[in-house]
N, C-alpha and C. Protein backbone atom coordinates (compact mmCIF):
# COMPACT_ATOMS: atom_id res chain seq x y z
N UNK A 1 105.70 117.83 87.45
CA UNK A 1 104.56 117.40 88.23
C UNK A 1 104.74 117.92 89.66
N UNK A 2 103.47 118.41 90.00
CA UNK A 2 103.97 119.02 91.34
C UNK A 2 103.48 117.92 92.40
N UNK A 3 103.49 118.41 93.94
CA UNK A 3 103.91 117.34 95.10
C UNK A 3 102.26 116.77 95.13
N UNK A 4 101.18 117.34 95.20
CA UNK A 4 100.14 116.68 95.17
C UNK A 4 99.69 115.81 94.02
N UNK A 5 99.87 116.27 93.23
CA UNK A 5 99.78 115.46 91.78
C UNK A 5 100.56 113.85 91.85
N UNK A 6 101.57 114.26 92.42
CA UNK A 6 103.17 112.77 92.45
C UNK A 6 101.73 111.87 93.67
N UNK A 7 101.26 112.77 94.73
CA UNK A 7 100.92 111.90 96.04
C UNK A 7 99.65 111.09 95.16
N UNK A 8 99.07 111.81 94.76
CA UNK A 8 97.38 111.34 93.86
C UNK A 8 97.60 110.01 93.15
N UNK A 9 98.88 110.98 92.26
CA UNK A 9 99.06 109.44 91.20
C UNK A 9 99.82 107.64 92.30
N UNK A 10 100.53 108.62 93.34
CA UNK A 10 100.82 107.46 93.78
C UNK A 10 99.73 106.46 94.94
N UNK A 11 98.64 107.11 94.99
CA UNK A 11 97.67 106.98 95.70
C UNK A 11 96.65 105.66 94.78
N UNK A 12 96.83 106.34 93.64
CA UNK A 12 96.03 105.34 92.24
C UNK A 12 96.69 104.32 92.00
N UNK A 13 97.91 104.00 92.07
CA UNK A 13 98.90 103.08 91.61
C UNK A 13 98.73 101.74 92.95
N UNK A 14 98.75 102.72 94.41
CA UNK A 14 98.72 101.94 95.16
C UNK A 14 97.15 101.17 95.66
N UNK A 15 95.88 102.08 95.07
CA UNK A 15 94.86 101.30 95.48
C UNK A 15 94.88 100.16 94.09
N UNK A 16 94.94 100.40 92.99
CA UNK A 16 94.98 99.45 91.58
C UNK A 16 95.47 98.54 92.27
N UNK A 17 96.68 98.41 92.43
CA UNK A 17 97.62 97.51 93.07
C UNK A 17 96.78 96.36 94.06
N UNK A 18 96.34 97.15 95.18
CA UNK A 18 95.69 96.59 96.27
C UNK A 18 94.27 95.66 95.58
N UNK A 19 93.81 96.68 95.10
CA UNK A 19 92.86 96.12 94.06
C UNK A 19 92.79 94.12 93.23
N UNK A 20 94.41 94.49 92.82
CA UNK A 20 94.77 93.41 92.18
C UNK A 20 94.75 92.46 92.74
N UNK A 21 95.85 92.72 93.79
CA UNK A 21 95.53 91.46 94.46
C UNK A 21 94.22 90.80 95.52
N UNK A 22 93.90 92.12 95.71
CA UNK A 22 92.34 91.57 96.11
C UNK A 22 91.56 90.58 95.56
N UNK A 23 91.84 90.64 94.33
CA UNK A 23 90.67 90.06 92.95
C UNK A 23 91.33 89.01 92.90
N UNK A 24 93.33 88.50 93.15
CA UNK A 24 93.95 87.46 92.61
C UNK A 24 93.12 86.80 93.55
N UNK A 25 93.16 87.04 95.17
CA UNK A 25 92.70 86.38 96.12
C UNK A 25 91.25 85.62 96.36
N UNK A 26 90.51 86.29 95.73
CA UNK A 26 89.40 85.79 95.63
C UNK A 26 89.33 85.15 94.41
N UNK A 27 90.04 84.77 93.80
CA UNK A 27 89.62 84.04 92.49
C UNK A 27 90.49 82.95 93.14
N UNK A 28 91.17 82.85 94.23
CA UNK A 28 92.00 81.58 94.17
C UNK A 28 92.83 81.50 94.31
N UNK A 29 93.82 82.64 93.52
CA UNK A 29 95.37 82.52 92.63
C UNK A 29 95.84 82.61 93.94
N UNK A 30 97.09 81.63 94.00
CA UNK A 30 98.16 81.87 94.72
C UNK A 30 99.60 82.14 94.30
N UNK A 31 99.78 83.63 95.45
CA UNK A 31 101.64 84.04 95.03
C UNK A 31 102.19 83.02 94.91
N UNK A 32 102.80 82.94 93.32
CA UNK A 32 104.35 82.02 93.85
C UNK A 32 105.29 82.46 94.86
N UNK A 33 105.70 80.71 95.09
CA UNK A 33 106.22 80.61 96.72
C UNK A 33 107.56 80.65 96.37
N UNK A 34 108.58 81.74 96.60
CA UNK A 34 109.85 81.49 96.41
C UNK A 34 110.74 80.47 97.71
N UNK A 35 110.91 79.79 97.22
CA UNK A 35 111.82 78.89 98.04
C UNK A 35 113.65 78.71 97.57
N UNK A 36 114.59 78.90 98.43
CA UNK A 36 115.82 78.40 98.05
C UNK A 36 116.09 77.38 98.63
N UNK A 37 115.37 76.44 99.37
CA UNK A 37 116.00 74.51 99.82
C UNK A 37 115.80 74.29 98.56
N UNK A 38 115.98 73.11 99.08
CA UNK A 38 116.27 71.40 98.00
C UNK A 38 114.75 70.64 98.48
N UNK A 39 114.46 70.60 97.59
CA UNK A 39 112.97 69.96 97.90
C UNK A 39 113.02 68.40 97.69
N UNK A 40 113.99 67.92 97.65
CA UNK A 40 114.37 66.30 97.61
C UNK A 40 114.92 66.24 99.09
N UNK A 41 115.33 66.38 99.30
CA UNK A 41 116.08 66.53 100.53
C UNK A 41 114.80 67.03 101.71
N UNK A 42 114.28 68.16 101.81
CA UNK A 42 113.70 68.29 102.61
C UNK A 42 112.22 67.27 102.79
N UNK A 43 111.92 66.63 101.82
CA UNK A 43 111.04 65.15 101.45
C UNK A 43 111.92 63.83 102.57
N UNK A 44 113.25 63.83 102.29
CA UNK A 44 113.63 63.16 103.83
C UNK A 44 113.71 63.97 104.83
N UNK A 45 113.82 64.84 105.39
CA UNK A 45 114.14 66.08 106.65
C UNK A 45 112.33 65.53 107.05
N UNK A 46 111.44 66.20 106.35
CA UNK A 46 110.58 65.98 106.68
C UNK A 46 109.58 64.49 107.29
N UNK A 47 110.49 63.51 107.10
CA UNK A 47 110.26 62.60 107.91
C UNK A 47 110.31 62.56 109.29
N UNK A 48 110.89 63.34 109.87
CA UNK A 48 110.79 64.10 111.42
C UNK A 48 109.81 64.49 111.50
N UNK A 49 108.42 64.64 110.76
CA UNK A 49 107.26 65.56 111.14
C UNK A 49 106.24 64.87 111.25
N UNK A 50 106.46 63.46 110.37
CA UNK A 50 105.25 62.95 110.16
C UNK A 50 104.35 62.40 111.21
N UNK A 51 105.23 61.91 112.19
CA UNK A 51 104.46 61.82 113.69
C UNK A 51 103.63 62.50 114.02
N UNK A 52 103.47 63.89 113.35
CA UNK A 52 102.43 64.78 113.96
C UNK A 52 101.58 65.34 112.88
N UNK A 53 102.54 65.31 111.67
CA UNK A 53 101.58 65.91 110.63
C UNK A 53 101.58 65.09 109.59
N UNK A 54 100.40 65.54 108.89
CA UNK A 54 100.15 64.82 107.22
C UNK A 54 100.02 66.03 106.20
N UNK A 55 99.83 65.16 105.22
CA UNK A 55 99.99 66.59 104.14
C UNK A 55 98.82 65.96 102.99
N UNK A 56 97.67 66.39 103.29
CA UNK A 56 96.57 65.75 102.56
C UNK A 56 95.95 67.09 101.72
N UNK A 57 95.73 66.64 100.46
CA UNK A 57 95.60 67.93 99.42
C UNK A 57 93.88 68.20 99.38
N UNK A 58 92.97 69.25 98.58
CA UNK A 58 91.88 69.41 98.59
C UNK A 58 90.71 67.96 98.31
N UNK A 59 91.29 67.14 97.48
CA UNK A 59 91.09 65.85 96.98
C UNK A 59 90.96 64.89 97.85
N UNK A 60 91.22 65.28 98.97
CA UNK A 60 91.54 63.88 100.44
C UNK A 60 92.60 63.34 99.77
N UNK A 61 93.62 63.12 98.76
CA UNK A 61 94.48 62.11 98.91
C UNK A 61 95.90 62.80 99.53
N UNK A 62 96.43 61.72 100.24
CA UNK A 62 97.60 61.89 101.45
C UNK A 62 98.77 61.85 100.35
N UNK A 63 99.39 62.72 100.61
CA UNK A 63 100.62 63.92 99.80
C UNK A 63 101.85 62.96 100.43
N UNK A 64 101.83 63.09 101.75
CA UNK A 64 103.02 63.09 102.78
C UNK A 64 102.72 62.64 104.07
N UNK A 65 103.45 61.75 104.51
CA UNK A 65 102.88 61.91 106.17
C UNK A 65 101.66 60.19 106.04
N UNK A 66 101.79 60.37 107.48
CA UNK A 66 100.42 59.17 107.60
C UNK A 66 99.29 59.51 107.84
N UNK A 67 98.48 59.12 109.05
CA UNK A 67 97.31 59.79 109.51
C UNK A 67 97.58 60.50 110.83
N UNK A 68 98.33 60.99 110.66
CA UNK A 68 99.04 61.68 112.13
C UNK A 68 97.72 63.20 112.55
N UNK A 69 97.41 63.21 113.25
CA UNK A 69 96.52 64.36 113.87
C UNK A 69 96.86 65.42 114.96
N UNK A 70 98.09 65.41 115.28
CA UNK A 70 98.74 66.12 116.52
C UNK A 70 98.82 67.48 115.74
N UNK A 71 99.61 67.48 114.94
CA UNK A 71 99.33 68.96 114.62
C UNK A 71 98.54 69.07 112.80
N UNK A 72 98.36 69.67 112.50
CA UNK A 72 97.58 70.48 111.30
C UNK A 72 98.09 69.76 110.47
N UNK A 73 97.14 69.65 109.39
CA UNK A 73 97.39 69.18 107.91
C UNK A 73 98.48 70.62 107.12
N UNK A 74 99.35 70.15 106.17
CA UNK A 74 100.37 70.75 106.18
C UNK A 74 99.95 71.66 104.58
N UNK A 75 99.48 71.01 103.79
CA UNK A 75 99.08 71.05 102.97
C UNK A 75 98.66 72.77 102.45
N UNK A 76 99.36 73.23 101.43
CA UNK A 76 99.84 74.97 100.91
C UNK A 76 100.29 75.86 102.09
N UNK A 77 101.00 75.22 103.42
CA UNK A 77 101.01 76.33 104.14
C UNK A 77 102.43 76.96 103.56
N UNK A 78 103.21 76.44 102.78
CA UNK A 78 104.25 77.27 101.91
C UNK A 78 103.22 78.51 100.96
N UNK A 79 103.26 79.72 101.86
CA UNK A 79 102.98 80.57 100.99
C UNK A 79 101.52 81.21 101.69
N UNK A 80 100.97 79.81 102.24
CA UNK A 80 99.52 79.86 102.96
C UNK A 80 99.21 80.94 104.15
N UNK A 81 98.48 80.54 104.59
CA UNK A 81 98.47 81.56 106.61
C UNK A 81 98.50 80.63 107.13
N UNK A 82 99.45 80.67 108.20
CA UNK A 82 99.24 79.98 109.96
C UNK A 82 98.16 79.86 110.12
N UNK A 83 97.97 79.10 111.00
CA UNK A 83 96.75 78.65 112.03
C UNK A 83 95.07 78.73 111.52
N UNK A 84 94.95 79.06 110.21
CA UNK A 84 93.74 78.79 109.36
C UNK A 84 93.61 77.61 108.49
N UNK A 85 93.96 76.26 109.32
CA UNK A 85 93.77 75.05 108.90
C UNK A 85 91.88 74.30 109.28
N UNK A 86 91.24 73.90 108.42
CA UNK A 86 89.80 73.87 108.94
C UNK A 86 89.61 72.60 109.84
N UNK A 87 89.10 72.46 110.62
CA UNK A 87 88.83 71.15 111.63
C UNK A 87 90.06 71.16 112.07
N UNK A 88 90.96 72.25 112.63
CA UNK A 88 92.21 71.59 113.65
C UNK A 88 91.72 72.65 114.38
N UNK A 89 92.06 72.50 115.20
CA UNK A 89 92.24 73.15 117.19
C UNK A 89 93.67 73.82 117.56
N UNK A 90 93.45 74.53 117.26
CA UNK A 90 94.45 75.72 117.50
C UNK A 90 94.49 76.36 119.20
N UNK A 91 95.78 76.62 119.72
CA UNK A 91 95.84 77.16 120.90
C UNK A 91 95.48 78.51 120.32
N UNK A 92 95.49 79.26 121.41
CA UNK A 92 95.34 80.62 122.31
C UNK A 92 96.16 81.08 121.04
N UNK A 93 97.77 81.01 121.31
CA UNK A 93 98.63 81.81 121.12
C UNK A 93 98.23 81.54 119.17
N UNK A 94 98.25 80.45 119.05
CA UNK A 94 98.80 79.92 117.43
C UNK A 94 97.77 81.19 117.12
N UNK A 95 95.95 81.29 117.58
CA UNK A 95 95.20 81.61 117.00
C UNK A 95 95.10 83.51 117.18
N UNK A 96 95.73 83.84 118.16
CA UNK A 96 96.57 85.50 117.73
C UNK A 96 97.53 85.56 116.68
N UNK A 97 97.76 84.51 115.96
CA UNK A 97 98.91 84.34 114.91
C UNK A 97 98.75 84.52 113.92
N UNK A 98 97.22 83.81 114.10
CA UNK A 98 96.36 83.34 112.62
C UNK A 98 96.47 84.52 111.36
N UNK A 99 96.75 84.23 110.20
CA UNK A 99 96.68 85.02 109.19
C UNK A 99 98.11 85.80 108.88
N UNK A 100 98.76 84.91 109.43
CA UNK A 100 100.54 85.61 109.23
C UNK A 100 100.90 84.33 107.90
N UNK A 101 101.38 85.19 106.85
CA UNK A 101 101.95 84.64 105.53
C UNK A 101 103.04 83.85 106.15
N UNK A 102 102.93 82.60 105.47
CA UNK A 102 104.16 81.55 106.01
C UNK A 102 104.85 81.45 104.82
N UNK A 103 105.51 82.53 104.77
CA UNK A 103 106.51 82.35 103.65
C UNK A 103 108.25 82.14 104.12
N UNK A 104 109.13 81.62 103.72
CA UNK A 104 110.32 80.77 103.83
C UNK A 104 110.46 81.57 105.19
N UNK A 105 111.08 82.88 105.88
CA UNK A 105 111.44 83.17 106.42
C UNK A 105 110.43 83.22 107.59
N UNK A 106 109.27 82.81 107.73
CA UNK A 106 108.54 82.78 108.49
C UNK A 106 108.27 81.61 108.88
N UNK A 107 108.79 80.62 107.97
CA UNK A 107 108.73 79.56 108.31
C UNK A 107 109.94 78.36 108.72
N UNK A 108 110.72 79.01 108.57
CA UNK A 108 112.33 78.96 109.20
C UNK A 108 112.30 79.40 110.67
N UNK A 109 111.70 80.18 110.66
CA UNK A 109 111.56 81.13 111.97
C UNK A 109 111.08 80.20 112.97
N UNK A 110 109.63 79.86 112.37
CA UNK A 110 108.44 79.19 113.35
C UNK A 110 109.24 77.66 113.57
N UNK A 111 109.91 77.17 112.64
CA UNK A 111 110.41 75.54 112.80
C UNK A 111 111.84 75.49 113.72
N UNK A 112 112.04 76.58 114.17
CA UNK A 112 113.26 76.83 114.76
C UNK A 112 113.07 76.65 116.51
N UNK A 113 112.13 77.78 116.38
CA UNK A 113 111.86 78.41 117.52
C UNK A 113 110.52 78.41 117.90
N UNK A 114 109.16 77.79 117.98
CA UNK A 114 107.91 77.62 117.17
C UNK A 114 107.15 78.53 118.89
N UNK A 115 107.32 78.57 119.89
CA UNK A 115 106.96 79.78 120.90
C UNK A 115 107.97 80.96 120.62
N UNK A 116 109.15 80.89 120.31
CA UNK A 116 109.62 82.07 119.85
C UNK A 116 109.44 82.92 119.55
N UNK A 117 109.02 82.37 118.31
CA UNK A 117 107.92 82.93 116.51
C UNK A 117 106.80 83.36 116.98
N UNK A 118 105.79 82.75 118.06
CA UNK A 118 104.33 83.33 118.56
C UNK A 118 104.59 84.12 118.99
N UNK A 119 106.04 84.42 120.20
CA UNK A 119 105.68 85.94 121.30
C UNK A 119 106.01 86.66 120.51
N UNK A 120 107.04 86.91 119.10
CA UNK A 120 107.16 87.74 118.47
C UNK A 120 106.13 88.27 117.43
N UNK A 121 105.59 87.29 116.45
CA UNK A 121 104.67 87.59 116.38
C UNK A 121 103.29 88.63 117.10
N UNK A 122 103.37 87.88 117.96
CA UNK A 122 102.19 87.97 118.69
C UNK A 122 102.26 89.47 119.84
N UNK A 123 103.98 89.97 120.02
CA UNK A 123 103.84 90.50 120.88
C UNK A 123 103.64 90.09 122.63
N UNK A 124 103.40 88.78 122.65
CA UNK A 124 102.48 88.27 123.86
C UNK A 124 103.60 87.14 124.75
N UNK A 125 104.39 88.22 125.57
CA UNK A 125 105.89 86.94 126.15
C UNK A 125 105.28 86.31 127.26
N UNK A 126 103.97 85.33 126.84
CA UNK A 126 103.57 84.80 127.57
C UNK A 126 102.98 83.55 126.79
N UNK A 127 103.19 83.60 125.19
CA UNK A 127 102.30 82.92 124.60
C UNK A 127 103.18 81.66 124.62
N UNK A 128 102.53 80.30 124.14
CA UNK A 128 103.51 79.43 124.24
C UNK A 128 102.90 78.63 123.06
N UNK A 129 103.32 78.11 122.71
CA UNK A 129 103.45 76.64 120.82
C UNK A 129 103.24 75.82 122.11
N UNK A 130 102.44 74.84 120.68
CA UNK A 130 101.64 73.68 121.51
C UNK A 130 102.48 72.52 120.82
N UNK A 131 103.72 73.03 120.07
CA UNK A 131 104.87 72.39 119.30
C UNK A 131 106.21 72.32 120.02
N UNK A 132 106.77 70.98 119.98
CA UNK A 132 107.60 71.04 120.60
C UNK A 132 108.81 70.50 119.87
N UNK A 133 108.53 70.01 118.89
CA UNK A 133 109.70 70.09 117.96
C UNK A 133 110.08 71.44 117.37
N UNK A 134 111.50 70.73 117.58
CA UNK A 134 112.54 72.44 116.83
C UNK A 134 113.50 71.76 115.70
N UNK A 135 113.21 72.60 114.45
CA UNK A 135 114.20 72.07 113.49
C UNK A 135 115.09 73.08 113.43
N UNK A 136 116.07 72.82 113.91
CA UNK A 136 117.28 74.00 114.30
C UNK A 136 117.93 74.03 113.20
N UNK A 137 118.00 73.20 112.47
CA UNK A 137 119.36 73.44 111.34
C UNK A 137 118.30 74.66 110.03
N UNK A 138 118.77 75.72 109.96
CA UNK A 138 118.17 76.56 109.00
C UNK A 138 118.11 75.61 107.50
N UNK A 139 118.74 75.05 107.05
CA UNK A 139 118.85 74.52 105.59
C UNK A 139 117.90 73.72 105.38
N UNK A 140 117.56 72.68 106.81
CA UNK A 140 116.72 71.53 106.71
C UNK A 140 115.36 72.18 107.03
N UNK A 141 115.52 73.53 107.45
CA UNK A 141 114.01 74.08 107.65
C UNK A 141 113.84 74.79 106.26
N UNK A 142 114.61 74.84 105.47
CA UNK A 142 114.77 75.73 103.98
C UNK A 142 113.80 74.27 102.90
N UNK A 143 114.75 73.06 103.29
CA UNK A 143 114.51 72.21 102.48
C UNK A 143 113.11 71.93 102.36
N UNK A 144 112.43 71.38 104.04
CA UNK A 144 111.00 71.24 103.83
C UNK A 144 110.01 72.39 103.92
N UNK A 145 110.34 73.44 103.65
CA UNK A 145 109.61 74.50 103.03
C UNK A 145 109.58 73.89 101.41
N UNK A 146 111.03 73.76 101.22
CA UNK A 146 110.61 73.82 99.78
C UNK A 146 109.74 72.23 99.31
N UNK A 147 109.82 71.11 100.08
CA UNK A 147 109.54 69.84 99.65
C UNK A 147 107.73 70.42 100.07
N UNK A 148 106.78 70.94 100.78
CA UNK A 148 105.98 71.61 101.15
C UNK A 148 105.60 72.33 99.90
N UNK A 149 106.14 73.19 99.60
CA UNK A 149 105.90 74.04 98.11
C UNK A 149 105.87 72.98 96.91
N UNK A 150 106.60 72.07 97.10
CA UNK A 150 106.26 71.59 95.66
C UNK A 150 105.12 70.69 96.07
N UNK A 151 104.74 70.36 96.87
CA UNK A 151 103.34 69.56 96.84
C UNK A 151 102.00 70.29 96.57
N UNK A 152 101.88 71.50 96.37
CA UNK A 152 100.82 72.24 95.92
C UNK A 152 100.05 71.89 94.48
């Protein structure tokens, strides 16, 4: 096979591809969320959050959490996008963010360091999280990723 032929076919493989998941997306389907926490464990870790967040599913019934309104309903952001939560109020920075896959390492990232994660993201060493909790221990930010993922 010669070099244009290899580029063509790999050209077809990669729009199919794109294709696919285009179609998963609009039908709904969501990537499984690989997680390595303990999702029992991060179900207590995550009691540190509830002050600010809840975790209320498409159904209105409350997952996790109380009626806390400070920050975003929590609910599929394992796997979900940042800052495309409906009826919350997003800063400046969160909403240059918007549409970044919160998958484990992004979300380790953001619970660590949560203005960190925006200027990098964002590019913007001016942006600042309207969050001021930091879950520093990586494992316990592993765990409620994963206690997060299994509530889907």
């Amino acid at each position: 096979m010669n070099l244009k032929m290899a580029i063509a076919c790999l050209a077809i493989v990669g729009a199919t591809h794109a294709n696919a998941e285009s179609h998963a997306a609009e039908e709904g389907a969501m990537a499984e969320v690989v997680t390595t926490g303990d999702a029992a464990k991060g179900e207590k870790v995550f009691r540190k959050c509830v002050s600010c967040h809840v975790v209320v599913n498409e159904a209105g019934e409350t997952l996790a959490g109380k009626k806390a309104k400070t920050g975003p309903n929590l609910y599929g952001i394992a796997g979900g996008k940042f800052g495309e939560v409906e009826d919350f109020k997003f800063g400046d920075a969160a909403l240059a963010a918007a549409g970044t896959v919160m998958d484990e390492e992004a979300f380790v990232a953001y619970v660590a360091d949560p203005t960190g994660w925006l200027r990098e993201v964002t590019g913007d060493s001016g942006a600042r999280s309207k969050m001021s909790f930091k879950l520093k221990k990586e494992d316990d930010a592993k765990d409620v990723f994963a206690y997060l993922a299994s509530l889907k």
